[in-house]
C-alpha atoms as a PDB file:
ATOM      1  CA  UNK A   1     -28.879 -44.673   3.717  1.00  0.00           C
ATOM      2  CA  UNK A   2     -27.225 -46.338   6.556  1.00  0.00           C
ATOM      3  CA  UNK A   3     -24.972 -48.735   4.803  1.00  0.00           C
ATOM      4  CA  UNK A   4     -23.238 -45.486   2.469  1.00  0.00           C
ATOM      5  CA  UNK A   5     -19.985 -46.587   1.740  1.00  0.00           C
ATOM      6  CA  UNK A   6     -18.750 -43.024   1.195  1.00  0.00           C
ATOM      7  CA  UNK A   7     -19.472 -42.931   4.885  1.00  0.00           C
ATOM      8  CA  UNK A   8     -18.402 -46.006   6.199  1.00  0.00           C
ATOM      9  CA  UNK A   9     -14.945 -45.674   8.452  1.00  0.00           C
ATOM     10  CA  UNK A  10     -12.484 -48.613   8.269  1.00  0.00           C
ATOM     11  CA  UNK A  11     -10.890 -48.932  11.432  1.00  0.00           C
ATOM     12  CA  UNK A  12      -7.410 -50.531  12.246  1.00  0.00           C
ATOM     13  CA  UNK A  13      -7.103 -54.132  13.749  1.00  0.00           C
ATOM     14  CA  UNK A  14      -5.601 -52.605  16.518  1.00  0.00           C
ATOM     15  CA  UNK A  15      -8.554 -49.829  16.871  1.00  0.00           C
ATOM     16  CA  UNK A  16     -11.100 -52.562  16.723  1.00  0.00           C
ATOM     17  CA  UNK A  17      -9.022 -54.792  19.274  1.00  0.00           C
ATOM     18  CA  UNK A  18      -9.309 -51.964  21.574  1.00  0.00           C
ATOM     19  CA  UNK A  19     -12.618 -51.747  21.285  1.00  0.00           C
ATOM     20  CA  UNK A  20     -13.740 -55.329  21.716  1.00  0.00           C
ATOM     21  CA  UNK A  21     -11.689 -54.981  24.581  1.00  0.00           C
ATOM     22  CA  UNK A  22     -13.052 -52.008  25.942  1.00  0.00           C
ATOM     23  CA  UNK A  23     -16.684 -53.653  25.423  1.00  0.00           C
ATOM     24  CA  UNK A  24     -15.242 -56.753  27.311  1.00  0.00           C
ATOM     25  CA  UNK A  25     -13.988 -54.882  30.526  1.00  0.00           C
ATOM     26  CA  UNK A  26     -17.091 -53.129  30.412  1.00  0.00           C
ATOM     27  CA  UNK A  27     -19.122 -56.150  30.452  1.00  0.00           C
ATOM     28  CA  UNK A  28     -17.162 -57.683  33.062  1.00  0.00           C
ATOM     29  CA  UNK A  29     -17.604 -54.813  35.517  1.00  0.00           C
ATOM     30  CA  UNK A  30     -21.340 -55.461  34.945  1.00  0.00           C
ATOM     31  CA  UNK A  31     -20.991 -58.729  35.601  1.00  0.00           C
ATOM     32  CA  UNK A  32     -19.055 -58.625  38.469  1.00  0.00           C
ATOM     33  CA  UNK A  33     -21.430 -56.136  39.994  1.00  0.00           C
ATOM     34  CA  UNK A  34     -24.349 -58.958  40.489  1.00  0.00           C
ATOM     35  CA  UNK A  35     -22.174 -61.157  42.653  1.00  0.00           C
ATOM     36  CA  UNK A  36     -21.858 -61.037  46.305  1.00  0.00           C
ATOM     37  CA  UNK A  37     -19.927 -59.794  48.749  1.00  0.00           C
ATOM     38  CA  UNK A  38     -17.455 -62.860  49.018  1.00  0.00           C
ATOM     39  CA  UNK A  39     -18.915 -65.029  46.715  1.00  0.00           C
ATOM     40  CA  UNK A  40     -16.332 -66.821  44.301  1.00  0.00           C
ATOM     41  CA  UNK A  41     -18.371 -69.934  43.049  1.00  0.00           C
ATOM     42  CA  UNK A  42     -20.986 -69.880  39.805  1.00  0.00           C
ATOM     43  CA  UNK A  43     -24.037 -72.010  40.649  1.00  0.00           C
ATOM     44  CA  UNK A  44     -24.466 -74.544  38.345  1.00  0.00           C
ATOM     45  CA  UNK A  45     -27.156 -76.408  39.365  1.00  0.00           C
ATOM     46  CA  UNK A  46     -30.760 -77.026  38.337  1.00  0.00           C
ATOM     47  CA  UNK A  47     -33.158 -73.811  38.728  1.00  0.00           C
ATOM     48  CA  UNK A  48     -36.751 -75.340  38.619  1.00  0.00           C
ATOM     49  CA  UNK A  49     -37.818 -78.670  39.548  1.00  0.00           C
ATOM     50  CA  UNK A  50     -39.233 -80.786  36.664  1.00  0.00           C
ATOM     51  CA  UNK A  51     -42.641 -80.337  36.299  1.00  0.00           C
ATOM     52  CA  UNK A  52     -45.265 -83.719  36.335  1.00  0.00           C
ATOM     53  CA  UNK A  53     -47.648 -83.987  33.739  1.00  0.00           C
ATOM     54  CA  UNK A  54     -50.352 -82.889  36.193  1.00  0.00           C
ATOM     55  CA  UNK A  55     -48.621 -79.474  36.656  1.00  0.00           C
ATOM     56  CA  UNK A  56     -48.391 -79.334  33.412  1.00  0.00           C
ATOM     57  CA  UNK A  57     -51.537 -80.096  31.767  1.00  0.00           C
ATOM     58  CA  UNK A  58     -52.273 -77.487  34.867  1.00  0.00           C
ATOM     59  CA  UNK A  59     -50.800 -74.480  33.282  1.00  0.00           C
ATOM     60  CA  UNK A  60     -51.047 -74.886  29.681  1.00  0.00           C
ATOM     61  CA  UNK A  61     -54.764 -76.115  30.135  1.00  0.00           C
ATOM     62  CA  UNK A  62     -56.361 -79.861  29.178  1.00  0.00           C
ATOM     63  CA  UNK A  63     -57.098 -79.230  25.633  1.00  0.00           C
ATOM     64  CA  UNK A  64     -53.754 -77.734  25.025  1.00  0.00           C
ATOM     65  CA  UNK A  65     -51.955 -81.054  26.599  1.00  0.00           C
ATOM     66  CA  UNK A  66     -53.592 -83.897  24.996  1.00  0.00           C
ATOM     67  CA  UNK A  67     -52.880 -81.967  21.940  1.00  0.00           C
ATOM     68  CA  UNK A  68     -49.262 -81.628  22.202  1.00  0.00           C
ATOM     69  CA  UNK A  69     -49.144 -85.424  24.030  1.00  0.00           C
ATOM     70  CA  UNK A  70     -50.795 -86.567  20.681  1.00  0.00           C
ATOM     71  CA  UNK A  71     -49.046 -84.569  18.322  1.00  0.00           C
ATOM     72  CA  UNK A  72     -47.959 -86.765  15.413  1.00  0.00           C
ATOM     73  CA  UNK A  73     -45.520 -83.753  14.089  1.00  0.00           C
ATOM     74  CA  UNK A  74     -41.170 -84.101  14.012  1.00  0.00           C
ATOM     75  CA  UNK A  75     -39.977 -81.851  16.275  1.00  0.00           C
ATOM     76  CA  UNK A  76     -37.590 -78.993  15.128  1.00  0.00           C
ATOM     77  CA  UNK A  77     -34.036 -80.220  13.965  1.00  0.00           C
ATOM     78  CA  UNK A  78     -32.240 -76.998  15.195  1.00  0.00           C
ATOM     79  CA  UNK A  79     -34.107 -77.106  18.356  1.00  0.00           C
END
């Protein structure tokens, strides 16, 4: 059973600060490793242009489009 408490370990706070931070540095060398030579700014700006309706209707097919456009359904709250 994976959840045995008889095997569960409880760790210090220090032993699971060091290991946050351990995952942190790691994840930073990762990170770091995708940037360019020389390159010190994060792009920020848009990565697609906004699609027109034609394009759309396009790729998700005619049927598929009105449907959606004429969709009487709320949307999703969490969304």
């Amino acid at each position: 059973m994976p959840n045995d408490p008889e095997k569960v370990e409880i760790t210090s706070r220090e032993e699971r600060e060091a290991i946050g931070r351990n995952a942190n540095a790691g994840f930073a060398r990762v990170e770091r490793a995708e940037i360019a030579d020389g390159a010190t700014d994060i792009p920020t700006g848009p990565v697609a242009k906004e699609l027109t309706e034609d394009e759309i209707r396009e790729r998700v097919g005619p049927g598929n489009f009105e449907a959606a456009k004429n969709d009487g359904q709320t949307g999703s709250i969490n969304s």
